[in-house]
Protein backbone atom coordinates (compact mmCIF):
# COMPACT_ATOMS: atom_id res chain seq x y z
CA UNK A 1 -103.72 -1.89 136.24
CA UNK A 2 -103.63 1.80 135.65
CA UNK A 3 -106.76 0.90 133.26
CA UNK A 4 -108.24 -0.73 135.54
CA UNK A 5 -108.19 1.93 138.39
CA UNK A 6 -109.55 4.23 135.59
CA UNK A 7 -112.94 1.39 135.24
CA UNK A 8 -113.42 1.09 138.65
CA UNK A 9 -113.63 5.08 139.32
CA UNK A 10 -115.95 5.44 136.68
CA UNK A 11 -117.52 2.26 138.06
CA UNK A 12 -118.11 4.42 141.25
CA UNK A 13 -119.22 7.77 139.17
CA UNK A 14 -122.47 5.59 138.00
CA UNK A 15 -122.90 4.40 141.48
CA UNK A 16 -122.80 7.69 142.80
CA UNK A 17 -125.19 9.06 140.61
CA UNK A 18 -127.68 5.82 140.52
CA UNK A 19 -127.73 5.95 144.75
CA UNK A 20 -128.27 9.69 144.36
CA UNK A 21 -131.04 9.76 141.56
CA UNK A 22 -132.68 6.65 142.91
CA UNK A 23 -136.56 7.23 144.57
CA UNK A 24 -137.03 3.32 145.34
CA UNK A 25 -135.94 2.74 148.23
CA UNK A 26 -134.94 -1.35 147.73
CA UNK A 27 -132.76 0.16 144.50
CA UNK A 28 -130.94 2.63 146.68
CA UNK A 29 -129.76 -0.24 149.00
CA UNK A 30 -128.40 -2.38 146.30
CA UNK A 31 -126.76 0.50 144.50
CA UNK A 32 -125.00 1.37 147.94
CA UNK A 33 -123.73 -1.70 148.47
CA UNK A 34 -122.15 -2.10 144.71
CA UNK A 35 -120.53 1.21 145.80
CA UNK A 36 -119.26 0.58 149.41
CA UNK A 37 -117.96 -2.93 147.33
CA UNK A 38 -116.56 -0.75 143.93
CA UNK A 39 -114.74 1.66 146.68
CA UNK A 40 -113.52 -0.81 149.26
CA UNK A 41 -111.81 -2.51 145.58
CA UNK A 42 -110.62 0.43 144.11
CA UNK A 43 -108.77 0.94 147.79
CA UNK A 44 -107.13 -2.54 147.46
CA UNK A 45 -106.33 -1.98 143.81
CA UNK A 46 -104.66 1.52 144.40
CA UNK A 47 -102.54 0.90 147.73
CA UNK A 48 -101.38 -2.50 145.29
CA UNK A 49 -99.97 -0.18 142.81
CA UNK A 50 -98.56 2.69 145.20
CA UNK A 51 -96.95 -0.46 147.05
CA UNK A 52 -95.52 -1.46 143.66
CA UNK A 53 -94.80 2.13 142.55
CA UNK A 54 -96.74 1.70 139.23
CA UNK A 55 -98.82 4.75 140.95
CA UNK A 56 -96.52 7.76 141.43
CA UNK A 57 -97.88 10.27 144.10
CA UNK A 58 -95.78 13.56 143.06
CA UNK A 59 -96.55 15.91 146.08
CA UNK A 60 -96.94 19.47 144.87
CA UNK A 61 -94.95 21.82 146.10
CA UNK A 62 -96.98 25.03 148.45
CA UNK A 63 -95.30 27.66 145.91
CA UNK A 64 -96.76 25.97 142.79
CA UNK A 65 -100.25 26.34 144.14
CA UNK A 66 -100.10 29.67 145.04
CA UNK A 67 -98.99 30.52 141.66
CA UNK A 68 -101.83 28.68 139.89
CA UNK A 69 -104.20 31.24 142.54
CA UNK A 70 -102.75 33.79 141.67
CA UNK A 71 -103.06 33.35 137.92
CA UNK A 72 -106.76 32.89 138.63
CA UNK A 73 -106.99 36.36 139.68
């Protein structure tokens, strides 16, 4: 599944830049849809695996990314 996920985001990533780069107006619409479709699936296929917990969300703690800013500067 976690394969998967990783298809359909790059899936999305050539939709993106297809819609965006597109000057026909007819190929525009029908690269849209594919990626209102790609996303609304990649939704589904995500809140399947968080509901399954073969997605872990770690939530990051405040302190940890003021740390990382601070090394930037």
């Amino acid at each position: 599944m976690n394969n998967y996920l990783m298809i359909l985001k790059s899936t999305i990533e050539v939709y993106v830049h297809g819609t965006l780069e597109s000057s026909n107006e007819k190929v525009r619409d029908i690269l849209k849809t594919g990626l209102d479709e790609t996303l609304k699936h990649q939704e589904r296929v995500y809140n399947k695996m968080v509901d399954n917990e073969w997605y872990i969300i770690n939530n990051i703690n405040p302190s940890c990314i003021c740390d990382v800013l601070n090394n930037l500067n």
